[in-house]
Protein backbone atom coordinates (compact mmCIF):
# COMPACT_ATOMS: atom_id res chain seq x y z
CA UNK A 1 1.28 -7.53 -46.55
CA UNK A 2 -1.91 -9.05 -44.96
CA UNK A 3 -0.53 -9.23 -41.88
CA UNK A 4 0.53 -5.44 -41.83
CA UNK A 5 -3.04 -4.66 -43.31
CA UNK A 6 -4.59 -6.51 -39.86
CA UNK A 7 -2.34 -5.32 -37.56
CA UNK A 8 -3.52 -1.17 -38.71
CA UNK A 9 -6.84 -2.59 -38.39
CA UNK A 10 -6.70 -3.73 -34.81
CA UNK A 11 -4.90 -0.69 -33.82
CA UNK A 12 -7.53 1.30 -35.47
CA UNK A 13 -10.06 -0.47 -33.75
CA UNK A 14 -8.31 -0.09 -30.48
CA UNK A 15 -7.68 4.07 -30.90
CA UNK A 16 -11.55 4.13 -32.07
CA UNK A 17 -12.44 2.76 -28.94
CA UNK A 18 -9.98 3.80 -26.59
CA UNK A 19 -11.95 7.66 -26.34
CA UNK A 20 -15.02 6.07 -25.36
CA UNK A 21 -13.66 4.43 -21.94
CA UNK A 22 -13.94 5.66 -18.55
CA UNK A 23 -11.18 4.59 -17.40
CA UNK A 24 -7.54 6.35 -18.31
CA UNK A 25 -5.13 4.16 -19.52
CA UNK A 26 -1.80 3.57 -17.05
CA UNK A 27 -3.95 5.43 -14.43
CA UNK A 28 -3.15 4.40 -10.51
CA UNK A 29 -6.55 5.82 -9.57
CA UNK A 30 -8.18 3.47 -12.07
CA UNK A 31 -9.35 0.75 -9.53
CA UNK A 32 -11.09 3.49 -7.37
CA UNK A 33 -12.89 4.93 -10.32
CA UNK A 34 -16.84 3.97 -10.43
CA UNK A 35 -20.17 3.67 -9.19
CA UNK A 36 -20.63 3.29 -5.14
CA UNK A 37 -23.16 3.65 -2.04
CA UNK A 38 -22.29 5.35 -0.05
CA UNK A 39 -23.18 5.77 4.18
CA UNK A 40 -22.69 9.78 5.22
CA UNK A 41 -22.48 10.27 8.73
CA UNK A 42 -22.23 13.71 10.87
CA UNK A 43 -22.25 13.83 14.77
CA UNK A 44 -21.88 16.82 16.70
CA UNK A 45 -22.73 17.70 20.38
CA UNK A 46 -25.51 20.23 21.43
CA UNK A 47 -26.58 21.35 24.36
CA UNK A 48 -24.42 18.10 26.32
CA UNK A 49 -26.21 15.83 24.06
CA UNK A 50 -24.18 14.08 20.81
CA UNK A 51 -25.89 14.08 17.40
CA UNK A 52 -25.69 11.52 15.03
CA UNK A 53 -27.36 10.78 11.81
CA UNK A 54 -26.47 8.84 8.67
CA UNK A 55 -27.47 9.08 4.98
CA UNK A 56 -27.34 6.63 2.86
CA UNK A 57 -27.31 7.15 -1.00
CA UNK A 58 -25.83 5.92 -4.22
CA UNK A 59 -22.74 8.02 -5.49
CA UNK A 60 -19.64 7.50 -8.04
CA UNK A 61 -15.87 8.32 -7.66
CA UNK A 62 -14.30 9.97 -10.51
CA UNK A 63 -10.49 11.43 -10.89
CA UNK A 64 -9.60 14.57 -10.05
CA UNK A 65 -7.01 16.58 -10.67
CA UNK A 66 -3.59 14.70 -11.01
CA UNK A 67 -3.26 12.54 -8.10
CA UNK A 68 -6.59 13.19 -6.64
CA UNK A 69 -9.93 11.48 -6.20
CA UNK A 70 -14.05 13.33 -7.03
CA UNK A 71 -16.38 12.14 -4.44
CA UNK A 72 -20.04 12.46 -5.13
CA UNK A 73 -21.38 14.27 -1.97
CA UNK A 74 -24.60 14.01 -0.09
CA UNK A 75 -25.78 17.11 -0.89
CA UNK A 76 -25.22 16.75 -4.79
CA UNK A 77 -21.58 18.33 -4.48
CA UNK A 78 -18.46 16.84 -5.35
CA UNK A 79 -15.39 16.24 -2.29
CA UNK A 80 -11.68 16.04 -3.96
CA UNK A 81 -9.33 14.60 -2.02
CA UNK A 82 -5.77 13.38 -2.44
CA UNK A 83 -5.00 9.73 -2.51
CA UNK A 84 -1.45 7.80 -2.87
CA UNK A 85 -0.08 5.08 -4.30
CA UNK A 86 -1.14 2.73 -1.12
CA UNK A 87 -4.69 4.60 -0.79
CA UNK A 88 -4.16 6.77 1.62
CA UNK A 89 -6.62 9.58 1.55
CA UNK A 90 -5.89 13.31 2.00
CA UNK A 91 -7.62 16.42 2.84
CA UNK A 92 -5.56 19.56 2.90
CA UNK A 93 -2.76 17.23 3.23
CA UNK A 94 -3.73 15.68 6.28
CA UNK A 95 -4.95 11.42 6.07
CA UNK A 96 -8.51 11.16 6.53
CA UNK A 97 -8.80 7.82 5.56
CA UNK A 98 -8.45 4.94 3.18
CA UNK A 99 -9.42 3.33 0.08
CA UNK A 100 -8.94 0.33 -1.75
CA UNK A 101 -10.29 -1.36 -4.30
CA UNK A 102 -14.24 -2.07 -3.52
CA UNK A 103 -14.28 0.33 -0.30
CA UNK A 104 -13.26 3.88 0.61
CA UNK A 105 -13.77 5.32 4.34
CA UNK A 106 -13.14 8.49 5.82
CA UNK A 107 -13.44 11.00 8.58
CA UNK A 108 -12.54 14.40 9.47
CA UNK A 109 -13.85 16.99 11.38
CA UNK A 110 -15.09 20.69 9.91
CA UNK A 111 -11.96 22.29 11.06
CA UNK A 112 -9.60 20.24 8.96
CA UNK A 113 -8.39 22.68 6.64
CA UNK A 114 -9.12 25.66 9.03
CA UNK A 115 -7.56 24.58 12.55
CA UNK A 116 -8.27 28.57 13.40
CA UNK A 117 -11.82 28.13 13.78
CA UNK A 118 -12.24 26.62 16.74
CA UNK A 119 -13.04 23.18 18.33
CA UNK A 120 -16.90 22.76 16.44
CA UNK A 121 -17.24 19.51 17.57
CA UNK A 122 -18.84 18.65 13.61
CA UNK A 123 -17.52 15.26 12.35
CA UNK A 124 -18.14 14.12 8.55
CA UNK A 125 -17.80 10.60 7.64
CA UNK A 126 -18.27 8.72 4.57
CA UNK A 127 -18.14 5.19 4.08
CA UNK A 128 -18.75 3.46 0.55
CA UNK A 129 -18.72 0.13 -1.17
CA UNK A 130 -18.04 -0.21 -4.76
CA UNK A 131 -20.86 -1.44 -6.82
């Protein structure tokens, strides 16, 4: 009978605290999930001349939607993109890059998801390391 009584209890304790994680239990995306800084990059040519600046600044990945990633963007935004079970990431299902467990990087250009546009020349990258 005591034994029954501490088993409830432990499984009590565990459902009590279960709602408080972060993380979601049995979740893939669960190793990519937290607190990052990232480096933002854009390059694009004007007037013959290419450029580039970087931003660095202190982000988080979240989940998204099932089977997809929430990047915190440099401009206070969030990016969703797709990622597999080997990390590969997505962007209106096209790879743009890569993460794993203490890094993500990526890299597309503006025309990504709208080929119809035109050749910009605008590049977005994001690299990140897991805090």
């Amino acid at each position: 009978m005591k034994r029954t009584h501490f088993v409830l209890l432990i499984l009590a304790a565990f459902l009590f605290v279960l709602p408080g994680c972060k993380k979601k239990l049995f979740d893939r995306r669960n190793k990519y999930i937290g607190d990052y800084t990232f480096t933002y990059s854009y390059h694009y040519f004007q007037g013959g001349t290419l450029i580039d600046t970087s931003i660095f600044y202190s982000g988080s990945i979240d989940y998204g939607s099932k089977g997809e990633i929430r990047v915190s963007w440099v401009d206070g935004t969030d990016k969703t993109l797709g990622v597999d079970k080997n990390g590969v990431l997505t962007l209106c299902n096209k790879k743009v890059g890569n993460i794993n467990e203490s890094h993500i990087g990526f890299s597309h250009d503006e025309n990504v998801c709208e080929p119809l546009l035109g050749n910009s020349g605008y590049t977005h990258s994001l690299s990140g390391d897991k805090l």
